[in-house]
PDB file of N, CA and C in Angstrom:
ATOM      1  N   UNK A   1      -7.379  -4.107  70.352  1.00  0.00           N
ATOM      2  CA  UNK A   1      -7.890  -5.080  69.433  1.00  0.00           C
ATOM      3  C   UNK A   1      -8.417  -4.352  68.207  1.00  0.00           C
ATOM      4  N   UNK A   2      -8.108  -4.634  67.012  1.00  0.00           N
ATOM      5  CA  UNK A   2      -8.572  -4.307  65.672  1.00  0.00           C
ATOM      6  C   UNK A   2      -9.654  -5.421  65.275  1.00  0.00           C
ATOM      7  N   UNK A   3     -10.583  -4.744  64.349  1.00  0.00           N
ATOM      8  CA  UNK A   3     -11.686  -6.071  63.782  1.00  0.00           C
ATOM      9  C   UNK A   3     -11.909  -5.405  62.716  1.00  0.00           C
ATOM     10  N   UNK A   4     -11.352  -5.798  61.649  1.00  0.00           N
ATOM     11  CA  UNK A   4     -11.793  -5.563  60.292  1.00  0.00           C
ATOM     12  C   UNK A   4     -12.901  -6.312  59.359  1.00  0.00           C
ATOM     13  N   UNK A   5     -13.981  -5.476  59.017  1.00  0.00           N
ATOM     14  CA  UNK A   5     -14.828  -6.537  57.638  1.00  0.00           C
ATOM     15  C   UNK A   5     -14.750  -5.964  57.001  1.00  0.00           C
ATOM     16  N   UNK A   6     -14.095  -6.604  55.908  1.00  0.00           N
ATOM     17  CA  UNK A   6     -13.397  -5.685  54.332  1.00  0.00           C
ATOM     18  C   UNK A   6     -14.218  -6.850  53.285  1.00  0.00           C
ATOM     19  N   UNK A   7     -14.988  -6.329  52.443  1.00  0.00           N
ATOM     20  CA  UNK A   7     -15.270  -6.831  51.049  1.00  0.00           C
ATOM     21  C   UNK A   7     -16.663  -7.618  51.669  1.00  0.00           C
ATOM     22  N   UNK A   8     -17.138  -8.205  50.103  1.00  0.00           N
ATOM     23  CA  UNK A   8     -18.054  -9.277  50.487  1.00  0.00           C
ATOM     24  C   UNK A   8     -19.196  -8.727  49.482  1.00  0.00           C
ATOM     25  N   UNK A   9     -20.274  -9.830  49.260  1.00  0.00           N
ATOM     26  CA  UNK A   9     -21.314  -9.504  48.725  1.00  0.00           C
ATOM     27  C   UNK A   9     -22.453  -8.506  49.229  1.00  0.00           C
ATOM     28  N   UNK A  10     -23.113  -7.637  48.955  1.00  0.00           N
ATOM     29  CA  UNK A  10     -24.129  -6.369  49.349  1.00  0.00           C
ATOM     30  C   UNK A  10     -25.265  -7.285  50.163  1.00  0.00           C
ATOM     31  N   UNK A  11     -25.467  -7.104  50.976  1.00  0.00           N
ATOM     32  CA  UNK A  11     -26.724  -7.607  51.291  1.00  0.00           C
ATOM     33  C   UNK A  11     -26.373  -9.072  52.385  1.00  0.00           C
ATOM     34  N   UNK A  12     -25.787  -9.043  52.776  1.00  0.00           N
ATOM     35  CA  UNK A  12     -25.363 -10.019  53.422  1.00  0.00           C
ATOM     36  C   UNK A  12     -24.620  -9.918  54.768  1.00  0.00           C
ATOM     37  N   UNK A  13     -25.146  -9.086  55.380  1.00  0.00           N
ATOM     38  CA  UNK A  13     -25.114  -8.287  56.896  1.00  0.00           C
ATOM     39  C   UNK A  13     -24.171  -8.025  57.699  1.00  0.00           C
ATOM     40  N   UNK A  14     -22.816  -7.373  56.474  1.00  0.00           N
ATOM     41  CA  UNK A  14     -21.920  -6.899  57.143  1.00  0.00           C
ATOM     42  C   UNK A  14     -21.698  -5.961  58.162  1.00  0.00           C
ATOM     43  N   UNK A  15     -22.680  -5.129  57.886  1.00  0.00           N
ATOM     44  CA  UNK A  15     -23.059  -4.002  58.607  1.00  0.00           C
ATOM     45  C   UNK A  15     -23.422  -4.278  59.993  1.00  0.00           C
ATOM     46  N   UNK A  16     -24.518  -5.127  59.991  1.00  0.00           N
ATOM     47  CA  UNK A  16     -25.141  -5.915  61.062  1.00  0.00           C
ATOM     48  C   UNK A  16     -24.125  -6.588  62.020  1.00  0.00           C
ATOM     49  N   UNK A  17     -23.552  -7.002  61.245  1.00  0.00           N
ATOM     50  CA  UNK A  17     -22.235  -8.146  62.354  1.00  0.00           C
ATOM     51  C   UNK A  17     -21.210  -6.670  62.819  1.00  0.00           C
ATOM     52  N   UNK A  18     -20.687  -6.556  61.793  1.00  0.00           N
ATOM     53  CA  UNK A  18     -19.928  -4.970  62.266  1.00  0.00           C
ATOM     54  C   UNK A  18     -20.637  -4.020  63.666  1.00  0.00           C
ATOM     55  N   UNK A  19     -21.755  -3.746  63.284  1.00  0.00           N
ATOM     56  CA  UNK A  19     -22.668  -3.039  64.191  1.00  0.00           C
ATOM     57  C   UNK A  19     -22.348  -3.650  65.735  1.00  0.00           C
ATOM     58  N   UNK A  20     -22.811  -5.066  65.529  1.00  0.00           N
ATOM     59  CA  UNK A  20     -23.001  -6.023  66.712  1.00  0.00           C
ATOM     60  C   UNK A  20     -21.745  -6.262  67.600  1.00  0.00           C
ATOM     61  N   UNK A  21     -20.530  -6.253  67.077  1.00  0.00           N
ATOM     62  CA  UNK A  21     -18.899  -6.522  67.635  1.00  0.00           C
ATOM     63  C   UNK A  21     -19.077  -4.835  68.020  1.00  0.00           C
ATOM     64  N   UNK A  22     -19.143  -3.875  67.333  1.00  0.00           N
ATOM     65  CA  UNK A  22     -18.891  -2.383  68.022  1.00  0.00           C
ATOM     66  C   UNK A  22     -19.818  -2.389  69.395  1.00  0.00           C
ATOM     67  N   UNK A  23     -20.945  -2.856  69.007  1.00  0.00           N
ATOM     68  CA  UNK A  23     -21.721  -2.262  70.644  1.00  0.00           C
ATOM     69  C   UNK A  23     -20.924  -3.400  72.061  1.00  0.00           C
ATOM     70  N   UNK A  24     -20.514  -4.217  71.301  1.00  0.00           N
ATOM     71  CA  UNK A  24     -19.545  -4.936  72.604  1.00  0.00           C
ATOM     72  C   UNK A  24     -18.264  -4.123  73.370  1.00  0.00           C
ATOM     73  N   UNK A  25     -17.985  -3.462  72.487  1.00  0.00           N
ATOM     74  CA  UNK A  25     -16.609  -2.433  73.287  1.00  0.00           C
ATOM     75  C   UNK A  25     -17.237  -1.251  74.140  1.00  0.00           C
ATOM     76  N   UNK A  26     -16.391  -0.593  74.493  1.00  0.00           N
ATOM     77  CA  UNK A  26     -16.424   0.547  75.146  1.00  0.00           C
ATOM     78  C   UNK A  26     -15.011   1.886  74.301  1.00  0.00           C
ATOM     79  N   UNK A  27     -15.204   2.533  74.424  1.00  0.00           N
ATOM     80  CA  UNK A  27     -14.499   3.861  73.943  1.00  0.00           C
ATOM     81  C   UNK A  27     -13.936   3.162  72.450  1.00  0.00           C
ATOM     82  N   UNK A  28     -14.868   2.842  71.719  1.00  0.00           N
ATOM     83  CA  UNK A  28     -14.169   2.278  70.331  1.00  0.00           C
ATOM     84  C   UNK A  28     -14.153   3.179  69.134  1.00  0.00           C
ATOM     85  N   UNK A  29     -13.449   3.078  68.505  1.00  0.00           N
ATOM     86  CA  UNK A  29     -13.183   4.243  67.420  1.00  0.00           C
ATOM     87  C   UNK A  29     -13.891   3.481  65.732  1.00  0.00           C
ATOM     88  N   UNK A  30     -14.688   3.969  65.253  1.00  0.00           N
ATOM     89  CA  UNK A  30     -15.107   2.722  63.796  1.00  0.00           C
ATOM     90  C   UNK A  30     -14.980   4.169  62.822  1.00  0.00           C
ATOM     91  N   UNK A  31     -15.103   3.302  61.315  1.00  0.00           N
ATOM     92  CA  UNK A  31     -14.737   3.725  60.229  1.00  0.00           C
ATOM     93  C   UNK A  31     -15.207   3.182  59.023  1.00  0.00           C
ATOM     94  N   UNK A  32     -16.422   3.772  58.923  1.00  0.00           N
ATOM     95  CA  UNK A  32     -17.242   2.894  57.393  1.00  0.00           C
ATOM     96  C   UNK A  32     -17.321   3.561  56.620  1.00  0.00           C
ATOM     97  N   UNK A  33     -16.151   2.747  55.764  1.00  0.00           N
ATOM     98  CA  UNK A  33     -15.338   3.170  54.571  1.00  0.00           C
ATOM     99  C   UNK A  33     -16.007   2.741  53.646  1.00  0.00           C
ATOM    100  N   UNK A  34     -17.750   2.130  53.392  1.00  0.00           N
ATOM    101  CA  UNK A  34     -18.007   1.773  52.573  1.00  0.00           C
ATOM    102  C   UNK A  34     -18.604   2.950  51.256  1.00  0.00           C
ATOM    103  N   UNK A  35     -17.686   2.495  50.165  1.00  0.00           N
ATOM    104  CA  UNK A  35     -18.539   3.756  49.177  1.00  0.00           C
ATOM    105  C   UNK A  35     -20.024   3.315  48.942  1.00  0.00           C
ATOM    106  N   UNK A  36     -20.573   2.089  48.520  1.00  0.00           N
ATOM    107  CA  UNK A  36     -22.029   2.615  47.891  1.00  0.00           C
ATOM    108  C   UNK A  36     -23.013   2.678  49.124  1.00  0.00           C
ATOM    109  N   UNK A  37     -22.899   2.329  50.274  1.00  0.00           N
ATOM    110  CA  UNK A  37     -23.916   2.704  51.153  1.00  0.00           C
ATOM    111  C   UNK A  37     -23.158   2.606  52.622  1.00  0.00           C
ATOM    112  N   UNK A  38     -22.523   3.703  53.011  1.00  0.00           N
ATOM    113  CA  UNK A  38     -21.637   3.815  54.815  1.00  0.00           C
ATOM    114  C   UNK A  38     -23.057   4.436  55.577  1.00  0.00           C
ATOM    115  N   UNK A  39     -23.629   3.378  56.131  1.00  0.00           N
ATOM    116  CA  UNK A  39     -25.056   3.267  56.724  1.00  0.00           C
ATOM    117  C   UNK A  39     -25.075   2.594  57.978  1.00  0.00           C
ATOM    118  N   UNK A  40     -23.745   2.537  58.565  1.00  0.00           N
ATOM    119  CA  UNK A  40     -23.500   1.683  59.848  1.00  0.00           C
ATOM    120  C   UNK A  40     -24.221   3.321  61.327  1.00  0.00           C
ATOM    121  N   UNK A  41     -23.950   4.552  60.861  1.00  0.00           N
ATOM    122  CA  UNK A  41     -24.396   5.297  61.969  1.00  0.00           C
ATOM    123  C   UNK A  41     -25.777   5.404  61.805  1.00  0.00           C
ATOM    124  N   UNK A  42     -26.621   4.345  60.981  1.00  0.00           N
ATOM    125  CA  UNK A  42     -28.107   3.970  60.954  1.00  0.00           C
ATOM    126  C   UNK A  42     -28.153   3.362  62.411  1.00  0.00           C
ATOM    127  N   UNK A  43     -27.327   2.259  62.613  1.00  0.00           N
ATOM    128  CA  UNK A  43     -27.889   1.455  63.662  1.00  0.00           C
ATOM    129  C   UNK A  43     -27.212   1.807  65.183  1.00  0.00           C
ATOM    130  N   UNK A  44     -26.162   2.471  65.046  1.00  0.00           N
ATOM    131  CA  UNK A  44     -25.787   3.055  65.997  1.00  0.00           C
ATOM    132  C   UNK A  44     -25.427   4.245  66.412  1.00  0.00           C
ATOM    133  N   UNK A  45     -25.774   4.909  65.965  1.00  0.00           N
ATOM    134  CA  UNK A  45     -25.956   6.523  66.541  1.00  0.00           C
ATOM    135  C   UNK A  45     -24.816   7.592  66.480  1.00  0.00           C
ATOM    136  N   UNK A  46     -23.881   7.261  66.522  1.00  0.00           N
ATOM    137  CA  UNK A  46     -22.517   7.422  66.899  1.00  0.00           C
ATOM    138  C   UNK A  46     -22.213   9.567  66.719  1.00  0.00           C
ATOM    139  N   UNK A  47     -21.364   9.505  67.910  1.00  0.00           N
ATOM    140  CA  UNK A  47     -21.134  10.860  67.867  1.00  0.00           C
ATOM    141  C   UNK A  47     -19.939  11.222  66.426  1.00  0.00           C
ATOM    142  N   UNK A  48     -20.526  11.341  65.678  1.00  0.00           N
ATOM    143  CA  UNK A  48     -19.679  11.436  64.133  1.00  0.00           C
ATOM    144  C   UNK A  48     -18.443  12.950  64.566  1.00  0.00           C
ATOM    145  N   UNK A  49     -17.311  12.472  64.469  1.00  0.00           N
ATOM    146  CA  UNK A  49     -15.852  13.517  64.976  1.00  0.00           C
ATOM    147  C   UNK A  49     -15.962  14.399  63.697  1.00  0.00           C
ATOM    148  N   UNK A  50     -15.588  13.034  62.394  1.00  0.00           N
ATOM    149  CA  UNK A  50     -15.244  13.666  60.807  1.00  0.00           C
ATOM    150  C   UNK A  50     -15.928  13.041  60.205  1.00  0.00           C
ATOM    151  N   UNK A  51     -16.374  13.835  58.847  1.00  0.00           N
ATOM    152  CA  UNK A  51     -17.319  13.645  57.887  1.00  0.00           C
ATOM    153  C   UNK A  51     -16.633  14.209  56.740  1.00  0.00           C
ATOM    154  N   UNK A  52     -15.928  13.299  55.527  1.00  0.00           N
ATOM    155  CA  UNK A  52     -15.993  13.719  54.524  1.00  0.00           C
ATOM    156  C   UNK A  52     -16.146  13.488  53.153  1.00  0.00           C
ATOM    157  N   UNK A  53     -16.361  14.437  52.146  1.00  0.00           N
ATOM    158  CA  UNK A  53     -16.818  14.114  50.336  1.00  0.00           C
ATOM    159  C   UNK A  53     -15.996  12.522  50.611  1.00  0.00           C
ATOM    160  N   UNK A  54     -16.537  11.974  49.505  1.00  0.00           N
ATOM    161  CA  UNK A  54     -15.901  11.125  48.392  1.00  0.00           C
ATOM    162  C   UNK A  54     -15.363  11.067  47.231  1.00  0.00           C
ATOM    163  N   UNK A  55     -14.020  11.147  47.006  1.00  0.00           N
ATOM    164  CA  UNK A  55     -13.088  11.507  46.126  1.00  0.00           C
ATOM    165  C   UNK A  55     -13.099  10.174  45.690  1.00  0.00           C
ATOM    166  N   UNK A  56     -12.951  10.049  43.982  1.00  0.00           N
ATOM    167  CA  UNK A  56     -12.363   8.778  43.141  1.00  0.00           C
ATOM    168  C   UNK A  56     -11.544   8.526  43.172  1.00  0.00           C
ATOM    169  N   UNK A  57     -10.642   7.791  42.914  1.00  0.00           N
ATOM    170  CA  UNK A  57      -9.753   7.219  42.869  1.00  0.00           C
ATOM    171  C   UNK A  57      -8.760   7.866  41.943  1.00  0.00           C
ATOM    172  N   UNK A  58      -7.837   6.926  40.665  1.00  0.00           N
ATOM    173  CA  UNK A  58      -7.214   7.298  40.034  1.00  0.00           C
ATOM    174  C   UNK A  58      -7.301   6.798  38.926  1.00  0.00           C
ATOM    175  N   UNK A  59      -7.114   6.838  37.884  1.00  0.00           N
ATOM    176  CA  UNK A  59      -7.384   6.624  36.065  1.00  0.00           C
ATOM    177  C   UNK A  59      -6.039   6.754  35.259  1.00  0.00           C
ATOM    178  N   UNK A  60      -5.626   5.451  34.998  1.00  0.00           N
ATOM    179  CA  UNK A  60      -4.042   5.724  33.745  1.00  0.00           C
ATOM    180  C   UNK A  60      -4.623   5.878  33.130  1.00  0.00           C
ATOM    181  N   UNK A  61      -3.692   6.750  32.531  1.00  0.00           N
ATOM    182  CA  UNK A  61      -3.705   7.371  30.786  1.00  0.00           C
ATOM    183  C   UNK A  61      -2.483   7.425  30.316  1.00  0.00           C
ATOM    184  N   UNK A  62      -2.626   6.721  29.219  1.00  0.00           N
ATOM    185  CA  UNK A  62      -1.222   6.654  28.738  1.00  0.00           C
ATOM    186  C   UNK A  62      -0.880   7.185  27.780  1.00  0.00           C
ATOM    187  N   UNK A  63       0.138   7.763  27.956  1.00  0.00           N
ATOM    188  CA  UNK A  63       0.717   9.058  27.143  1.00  0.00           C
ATOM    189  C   UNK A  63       1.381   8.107  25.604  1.00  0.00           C
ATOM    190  N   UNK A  64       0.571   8.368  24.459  1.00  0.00           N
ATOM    191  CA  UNK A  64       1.183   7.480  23.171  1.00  0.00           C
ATOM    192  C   UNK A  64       2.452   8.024  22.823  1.00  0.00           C
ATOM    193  N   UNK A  65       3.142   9.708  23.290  1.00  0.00           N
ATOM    194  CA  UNK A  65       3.902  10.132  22.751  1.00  0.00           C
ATOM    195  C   UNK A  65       5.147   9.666  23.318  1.00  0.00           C
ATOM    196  N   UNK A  66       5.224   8.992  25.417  1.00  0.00           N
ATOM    197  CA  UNK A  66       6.197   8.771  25.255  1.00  0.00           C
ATOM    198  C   UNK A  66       6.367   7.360  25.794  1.00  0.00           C
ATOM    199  N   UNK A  67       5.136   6.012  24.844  1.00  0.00           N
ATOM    200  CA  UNK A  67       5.108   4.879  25.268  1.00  0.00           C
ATOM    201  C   UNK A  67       6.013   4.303  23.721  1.00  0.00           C
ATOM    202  N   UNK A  68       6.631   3.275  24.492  1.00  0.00           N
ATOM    203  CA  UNK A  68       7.516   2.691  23.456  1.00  0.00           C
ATOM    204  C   UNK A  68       6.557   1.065  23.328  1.00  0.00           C
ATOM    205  N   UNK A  69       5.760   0.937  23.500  1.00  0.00           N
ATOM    206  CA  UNK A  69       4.729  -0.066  23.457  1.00  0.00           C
ATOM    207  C   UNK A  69       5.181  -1.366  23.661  1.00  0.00           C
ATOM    208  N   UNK A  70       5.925  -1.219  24.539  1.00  0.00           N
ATOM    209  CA  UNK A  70       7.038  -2.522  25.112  1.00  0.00           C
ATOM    210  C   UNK A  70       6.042  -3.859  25.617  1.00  0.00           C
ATOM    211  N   UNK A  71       4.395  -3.802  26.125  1.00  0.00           N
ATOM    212  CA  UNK A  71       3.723  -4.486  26.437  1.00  0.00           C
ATOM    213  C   UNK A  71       3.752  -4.685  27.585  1.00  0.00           C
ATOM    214  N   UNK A  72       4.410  -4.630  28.714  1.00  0.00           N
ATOM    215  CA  UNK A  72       4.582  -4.594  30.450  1.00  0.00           C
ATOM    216  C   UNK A  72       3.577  -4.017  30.964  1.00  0.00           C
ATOM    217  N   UNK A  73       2.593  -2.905  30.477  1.00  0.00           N
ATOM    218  CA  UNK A  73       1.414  -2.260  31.307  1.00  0.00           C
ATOM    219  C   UNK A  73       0.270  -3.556  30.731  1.00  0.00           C
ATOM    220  N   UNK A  74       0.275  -4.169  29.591  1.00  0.00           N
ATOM    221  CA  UNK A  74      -0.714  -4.891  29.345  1.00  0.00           C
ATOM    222  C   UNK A  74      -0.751  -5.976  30.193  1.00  0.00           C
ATOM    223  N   UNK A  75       0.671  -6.814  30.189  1.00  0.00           N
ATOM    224  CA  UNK A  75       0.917  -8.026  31.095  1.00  0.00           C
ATOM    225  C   UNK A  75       0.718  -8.210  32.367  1.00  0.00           C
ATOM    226  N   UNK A  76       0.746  -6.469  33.125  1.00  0.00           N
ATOM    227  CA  UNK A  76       0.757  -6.392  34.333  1.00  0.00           C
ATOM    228  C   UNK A  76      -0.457  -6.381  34.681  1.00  0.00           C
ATOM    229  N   UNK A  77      -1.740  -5.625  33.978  1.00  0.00           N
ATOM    230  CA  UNK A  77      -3.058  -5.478  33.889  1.00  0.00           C
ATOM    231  C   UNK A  77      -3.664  -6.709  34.497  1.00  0.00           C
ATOM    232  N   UNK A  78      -3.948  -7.011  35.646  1.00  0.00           N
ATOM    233  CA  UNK A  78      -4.913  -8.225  36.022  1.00  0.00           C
ATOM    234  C   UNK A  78      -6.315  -7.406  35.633  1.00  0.00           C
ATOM    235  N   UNK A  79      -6.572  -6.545  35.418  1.00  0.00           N
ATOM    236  CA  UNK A  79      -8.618  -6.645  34.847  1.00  0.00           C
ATOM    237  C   UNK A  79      -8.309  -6.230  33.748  1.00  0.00           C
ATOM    238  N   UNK A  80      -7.030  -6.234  33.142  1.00  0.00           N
ATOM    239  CA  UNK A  80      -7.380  -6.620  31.467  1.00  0.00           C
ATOM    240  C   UNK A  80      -7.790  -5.108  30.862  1.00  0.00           C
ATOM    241  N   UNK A  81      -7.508  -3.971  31.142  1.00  0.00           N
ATOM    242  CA  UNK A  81      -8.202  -2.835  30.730  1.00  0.00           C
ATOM    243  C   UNK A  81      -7.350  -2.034  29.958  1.00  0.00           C
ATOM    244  N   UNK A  82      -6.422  -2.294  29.669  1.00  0.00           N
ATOM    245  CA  UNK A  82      -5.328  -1.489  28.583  1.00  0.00           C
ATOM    246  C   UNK A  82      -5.714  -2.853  26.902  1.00  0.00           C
ATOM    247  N   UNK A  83      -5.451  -1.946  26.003  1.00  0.00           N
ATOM    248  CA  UNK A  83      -6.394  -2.307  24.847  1.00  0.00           C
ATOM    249  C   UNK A  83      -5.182  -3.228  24.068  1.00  0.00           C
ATOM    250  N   UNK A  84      -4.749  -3.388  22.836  1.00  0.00           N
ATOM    251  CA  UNK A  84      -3.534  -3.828  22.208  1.00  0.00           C
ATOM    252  C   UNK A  84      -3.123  -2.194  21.672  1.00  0.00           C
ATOM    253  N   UNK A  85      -3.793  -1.275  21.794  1.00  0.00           N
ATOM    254  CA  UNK A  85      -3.860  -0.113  21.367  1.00  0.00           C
ATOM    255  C   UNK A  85      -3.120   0.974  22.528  1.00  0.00           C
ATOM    256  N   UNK A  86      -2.864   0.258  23.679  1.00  0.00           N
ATOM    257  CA  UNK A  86      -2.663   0.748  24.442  1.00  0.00           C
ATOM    258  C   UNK A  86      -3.214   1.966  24.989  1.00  0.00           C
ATOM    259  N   UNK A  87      -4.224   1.813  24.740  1.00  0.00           N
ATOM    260  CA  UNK A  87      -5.828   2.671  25.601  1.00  0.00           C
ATOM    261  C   UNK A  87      -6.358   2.126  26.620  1.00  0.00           C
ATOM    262  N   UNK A  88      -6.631   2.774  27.803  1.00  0.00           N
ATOM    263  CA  UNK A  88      -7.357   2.615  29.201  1.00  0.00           C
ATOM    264  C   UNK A  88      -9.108   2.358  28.981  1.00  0.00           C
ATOM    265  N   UNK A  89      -9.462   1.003  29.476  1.00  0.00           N
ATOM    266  CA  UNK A  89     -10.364   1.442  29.358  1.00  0.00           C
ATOM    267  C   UNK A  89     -10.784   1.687  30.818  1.00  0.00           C
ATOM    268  N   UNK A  90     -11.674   3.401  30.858  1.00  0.00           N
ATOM    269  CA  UNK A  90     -12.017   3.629  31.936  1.00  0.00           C
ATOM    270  C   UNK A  90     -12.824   2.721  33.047  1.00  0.00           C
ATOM    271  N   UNK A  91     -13.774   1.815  32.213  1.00  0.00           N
ATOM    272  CA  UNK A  91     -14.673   1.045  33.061  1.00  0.00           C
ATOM    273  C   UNK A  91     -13.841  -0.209  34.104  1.00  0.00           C
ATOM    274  N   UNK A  92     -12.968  -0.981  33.063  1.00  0.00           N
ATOM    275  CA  UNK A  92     -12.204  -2.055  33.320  1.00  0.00           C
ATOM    276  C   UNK A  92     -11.111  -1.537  34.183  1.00  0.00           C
ATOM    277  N   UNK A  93     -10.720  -0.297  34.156  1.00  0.00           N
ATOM    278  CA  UNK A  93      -9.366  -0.063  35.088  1.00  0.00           C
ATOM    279  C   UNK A  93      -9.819   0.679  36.506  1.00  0.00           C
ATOM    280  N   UNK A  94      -9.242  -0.200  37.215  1.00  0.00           N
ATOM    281  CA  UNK A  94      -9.890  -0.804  39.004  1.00  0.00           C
ATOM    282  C   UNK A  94      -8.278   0.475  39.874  1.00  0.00           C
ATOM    283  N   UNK A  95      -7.819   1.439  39.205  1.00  0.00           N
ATOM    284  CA  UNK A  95      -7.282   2.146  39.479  1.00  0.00           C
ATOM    285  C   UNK A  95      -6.341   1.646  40.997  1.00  0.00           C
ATOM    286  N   UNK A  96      -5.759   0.607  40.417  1.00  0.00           N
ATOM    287  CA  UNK A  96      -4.332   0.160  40.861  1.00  0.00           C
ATOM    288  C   UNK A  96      -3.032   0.804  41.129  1.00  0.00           C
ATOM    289  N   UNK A  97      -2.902   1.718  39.673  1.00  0.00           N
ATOM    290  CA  UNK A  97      -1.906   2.066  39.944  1.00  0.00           C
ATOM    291  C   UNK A  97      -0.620   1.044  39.433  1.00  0.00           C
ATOM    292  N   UNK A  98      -0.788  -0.254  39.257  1.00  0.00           N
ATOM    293  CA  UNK A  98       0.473  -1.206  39.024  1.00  0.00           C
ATOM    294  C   UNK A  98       1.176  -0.610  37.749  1.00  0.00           C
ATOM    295  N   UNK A  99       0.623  -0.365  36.702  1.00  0.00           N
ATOM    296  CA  UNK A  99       0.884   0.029  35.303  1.00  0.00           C
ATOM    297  C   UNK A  99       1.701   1.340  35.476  1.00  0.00           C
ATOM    298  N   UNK A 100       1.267   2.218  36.575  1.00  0.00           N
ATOM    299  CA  UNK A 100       2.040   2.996  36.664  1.00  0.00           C
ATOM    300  C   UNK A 100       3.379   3.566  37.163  1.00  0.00           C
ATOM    301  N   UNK A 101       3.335   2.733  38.528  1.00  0.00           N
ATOM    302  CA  UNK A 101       4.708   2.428  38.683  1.00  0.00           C
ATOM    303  C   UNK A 101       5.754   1.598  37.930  1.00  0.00           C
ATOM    304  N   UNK A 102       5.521   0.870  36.931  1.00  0.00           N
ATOM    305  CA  UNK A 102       6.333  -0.087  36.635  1.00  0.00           C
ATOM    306  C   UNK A 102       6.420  -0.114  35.423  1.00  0.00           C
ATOM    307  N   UNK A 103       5.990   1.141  34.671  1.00  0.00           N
ATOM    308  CA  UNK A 103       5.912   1.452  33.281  1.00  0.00           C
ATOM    309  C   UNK A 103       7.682   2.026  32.822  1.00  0.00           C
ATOM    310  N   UNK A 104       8.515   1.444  32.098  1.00  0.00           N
ATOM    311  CA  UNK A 104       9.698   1.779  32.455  1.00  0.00           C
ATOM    312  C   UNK A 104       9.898   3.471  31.046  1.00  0.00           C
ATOM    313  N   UNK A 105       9.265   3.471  30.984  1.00  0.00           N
ATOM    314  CA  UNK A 105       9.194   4.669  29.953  1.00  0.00           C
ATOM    315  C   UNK A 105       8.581   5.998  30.978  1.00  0.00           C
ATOM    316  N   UNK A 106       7.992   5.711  31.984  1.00  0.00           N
ATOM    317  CA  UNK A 106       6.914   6.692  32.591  1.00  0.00           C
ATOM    318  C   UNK A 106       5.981   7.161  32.024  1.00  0.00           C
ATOM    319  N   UNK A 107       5.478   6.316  31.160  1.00  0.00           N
ATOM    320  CA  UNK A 107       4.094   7.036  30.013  1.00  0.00           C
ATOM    321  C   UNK A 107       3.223   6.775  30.270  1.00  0.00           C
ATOM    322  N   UNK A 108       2.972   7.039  31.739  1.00  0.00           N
ATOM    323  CA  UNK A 108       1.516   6.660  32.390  1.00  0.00           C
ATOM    324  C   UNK A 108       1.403   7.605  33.341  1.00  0.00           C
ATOM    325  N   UNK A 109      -0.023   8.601  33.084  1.00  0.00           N
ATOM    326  CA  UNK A 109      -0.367   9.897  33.747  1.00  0.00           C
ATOM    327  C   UNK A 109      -1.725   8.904  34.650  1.00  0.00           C
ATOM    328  N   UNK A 110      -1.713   9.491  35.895  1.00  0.00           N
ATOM    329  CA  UNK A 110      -2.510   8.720  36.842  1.00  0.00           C
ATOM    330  C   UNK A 110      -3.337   9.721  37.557  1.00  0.00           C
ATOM    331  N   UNK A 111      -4.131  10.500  36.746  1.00  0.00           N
ATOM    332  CA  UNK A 111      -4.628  11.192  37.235  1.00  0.00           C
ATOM    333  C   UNK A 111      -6.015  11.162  38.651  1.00  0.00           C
ATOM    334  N   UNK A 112      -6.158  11.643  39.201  1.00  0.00           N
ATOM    335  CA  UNK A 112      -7.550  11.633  40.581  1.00  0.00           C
ATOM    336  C   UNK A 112      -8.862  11.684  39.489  1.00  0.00           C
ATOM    337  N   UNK A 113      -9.853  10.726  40.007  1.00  0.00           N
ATOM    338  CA  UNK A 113     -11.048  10.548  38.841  1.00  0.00           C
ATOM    339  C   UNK A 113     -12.198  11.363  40.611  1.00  0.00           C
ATOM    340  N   UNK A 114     -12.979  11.826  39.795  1.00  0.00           N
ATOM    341  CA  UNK A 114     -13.795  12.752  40.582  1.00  0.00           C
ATOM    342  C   UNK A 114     -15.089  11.785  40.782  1.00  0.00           C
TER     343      UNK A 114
END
């Protein structure tokens, strides 16, 4: 059996319910993948196997030299973060990735954000 709680508002006791379904199993394997606070081996103790950094994600950048400004990275953009200028903005881009596969020029560098 798998039990996933993915997303949701802070503060609203995911952790808690999560916590509560784990102490019901026996030999269960968990994984709190949460970035701003993975605080679930607060309430249960757990013999921790692996522990590791937190790496960012990824950041387009789009190369002006070999974008033909065809508009497809803008259209594709659901948070809206490529400019009419065709500039990233770092805050707005939720590092998808869509822009980059489907950029038919390849003028999108997707680099690892730290």
């Amino acid at each position: 059996m798998i039990i996933s709680v993915a997303s949701g508002k802070g503060g609203t006791g995911k952790t808690s319910i999560t916590a509560a379904f784990a102490s019901l199993v026996q030999n269960s394997i968990l994984c709190d993948a949460d970035v701003d606070a993975a605080d679930l081996h607060l309430i249960l103790n757990p013999d921790i196997k692996k522990n590791t950094d937190f790496m960012g994600g990824h950041e387009a950048i789009i190369n002006l030299d070999k974008c033909t400004q065809c508009n497809q990275c803008i259209e594709l953009c659901r948070f809206n973060a490529i400019s009419d200028t065709f500039e990233v903005d770092p805050i707005e881009c939720e590092g998808c990735g869509v822009c980059v596969d489907l950029c038919p020029e390849q003028a999108i560098d997707f680099p690892e954000t730290i």
